[in-house]
C-alpha atoms as a PDB file:
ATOM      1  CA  UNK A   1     141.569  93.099  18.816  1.00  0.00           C
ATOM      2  CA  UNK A   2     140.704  96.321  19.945  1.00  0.00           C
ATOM      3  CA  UNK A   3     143.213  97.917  23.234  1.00  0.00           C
ATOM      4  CA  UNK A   4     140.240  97.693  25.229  1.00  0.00           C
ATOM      5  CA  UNK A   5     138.963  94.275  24.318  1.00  0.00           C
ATOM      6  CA  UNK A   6     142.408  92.644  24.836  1.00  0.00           C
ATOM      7  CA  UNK A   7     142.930  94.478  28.093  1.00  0.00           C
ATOM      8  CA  UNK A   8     139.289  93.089  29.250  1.00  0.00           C
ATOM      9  CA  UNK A   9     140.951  89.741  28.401  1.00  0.00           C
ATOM     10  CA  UNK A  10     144.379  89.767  29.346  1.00  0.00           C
ATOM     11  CA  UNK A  11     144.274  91.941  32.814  1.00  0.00           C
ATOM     12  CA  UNK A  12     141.668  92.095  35.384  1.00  0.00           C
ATOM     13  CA  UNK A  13     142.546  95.622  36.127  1.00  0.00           C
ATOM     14  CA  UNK A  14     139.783  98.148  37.298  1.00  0.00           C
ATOM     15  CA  UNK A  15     141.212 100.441  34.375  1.00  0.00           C
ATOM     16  CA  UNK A  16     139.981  98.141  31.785  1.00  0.00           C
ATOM     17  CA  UNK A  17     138.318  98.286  29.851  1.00  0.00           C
ATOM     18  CA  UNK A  18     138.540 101.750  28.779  1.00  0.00           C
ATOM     19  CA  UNK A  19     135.332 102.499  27.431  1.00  0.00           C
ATOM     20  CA  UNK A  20     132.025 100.294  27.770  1.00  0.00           C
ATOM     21  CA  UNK A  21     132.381  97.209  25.423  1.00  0.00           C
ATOM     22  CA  UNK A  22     129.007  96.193  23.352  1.00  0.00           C
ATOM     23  CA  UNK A  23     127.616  92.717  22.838  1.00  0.00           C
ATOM     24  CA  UNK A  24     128.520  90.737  19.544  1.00  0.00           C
ATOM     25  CA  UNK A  25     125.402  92.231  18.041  1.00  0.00           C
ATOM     26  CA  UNK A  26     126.559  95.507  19.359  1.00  0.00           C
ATOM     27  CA  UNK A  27     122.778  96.236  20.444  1.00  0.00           C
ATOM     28  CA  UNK A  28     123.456  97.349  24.231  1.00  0.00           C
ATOM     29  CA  UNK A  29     126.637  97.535  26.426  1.00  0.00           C
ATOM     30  CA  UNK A  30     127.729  93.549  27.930  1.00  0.00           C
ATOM     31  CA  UNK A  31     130.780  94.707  29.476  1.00  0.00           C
ATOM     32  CA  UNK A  32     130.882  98.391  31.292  1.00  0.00           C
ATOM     33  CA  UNK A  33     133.668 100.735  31.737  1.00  0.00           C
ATOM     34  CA  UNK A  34     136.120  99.674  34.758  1.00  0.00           C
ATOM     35  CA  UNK A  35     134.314  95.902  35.016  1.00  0.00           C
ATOM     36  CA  UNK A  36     136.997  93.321  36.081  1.00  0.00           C
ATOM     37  CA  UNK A  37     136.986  90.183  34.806  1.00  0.00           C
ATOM     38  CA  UNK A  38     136.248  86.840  37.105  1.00  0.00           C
ATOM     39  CA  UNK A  39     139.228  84.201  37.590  1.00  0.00           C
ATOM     40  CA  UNK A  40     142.108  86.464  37.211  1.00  0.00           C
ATOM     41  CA  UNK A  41     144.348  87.478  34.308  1.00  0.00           C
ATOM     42  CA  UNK A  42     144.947  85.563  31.050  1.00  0.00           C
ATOM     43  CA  UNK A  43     148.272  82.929  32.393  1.00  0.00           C
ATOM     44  CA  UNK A  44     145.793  82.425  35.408  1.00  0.00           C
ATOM     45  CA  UNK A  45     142.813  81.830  33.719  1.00  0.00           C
ATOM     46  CA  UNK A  46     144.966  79.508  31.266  1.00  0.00           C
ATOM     47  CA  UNK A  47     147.102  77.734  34.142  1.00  0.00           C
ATOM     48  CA  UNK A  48     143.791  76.318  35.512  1.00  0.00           C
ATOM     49  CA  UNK A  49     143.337  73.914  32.148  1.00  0.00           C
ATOM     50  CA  UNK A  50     143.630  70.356  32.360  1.00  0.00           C
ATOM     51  CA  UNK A  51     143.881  67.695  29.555  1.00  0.00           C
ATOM     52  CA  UNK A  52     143.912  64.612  30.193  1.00  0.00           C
ATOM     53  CA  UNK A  53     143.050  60.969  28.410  1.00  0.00           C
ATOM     54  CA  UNK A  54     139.241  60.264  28.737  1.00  0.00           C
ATOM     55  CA  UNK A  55     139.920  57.113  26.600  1.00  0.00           C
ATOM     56  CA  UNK A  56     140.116  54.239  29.237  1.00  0.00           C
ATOM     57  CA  UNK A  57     143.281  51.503  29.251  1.00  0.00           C
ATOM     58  CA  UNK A  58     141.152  48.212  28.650  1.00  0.00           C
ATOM     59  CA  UNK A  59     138.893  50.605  25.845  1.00  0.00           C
ATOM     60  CA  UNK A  60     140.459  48.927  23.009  1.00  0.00           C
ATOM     61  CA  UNK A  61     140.255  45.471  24.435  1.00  0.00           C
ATOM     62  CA  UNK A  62     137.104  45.392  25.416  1.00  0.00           C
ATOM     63  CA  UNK A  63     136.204  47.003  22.219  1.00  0.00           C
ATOM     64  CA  UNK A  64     137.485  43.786  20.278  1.00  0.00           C
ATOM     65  CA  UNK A  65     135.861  41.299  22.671  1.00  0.00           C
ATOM     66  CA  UNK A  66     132.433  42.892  22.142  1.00  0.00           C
ATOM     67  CA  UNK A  67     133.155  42.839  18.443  1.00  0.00           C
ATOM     68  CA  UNK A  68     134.264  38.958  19.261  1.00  0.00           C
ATOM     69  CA  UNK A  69     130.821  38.334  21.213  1.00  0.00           C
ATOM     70  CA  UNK A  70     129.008  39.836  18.574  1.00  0.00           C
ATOM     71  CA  UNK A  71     130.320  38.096  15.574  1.00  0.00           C
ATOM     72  CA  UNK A  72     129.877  34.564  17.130  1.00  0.00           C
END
């Protein structure tokens, strides 16, 4: 990663980046010189994650009664 990529991504400060940055394609310049990133620096962009279990408690149970129901 490039000094002014990672700067772009790690620090939302108005000296970043350091030159315009161009889009994956590299057709026309996405991010311009001095843009600051939304939502903060890297650890603050990061500390907003949450994971959590989307698989329910009774999932498994009521997994094996419909397999019960279905097989009578």
């Amino acid at each position: 990663m490039t000094t002014s990529t990672g700067g772009y991504r790690d620090g939302p400060t108005p000296s970043w980046p350091a030159k315009s940055l161009p889009s994956p394609d590299g057709t026309a310049d996405m991010i311009h010189r001095g843009e600051i990133r939304d939502g903060g620096d890297y650890q603050t962009r990061m500390s907003r994650i949450a994971v959590w279990n989307i698989v329910m408690d009774e999932h498994n149970y009521l997994v094996r009664r419909w397999n019960d129901f279905m097989s009578a």
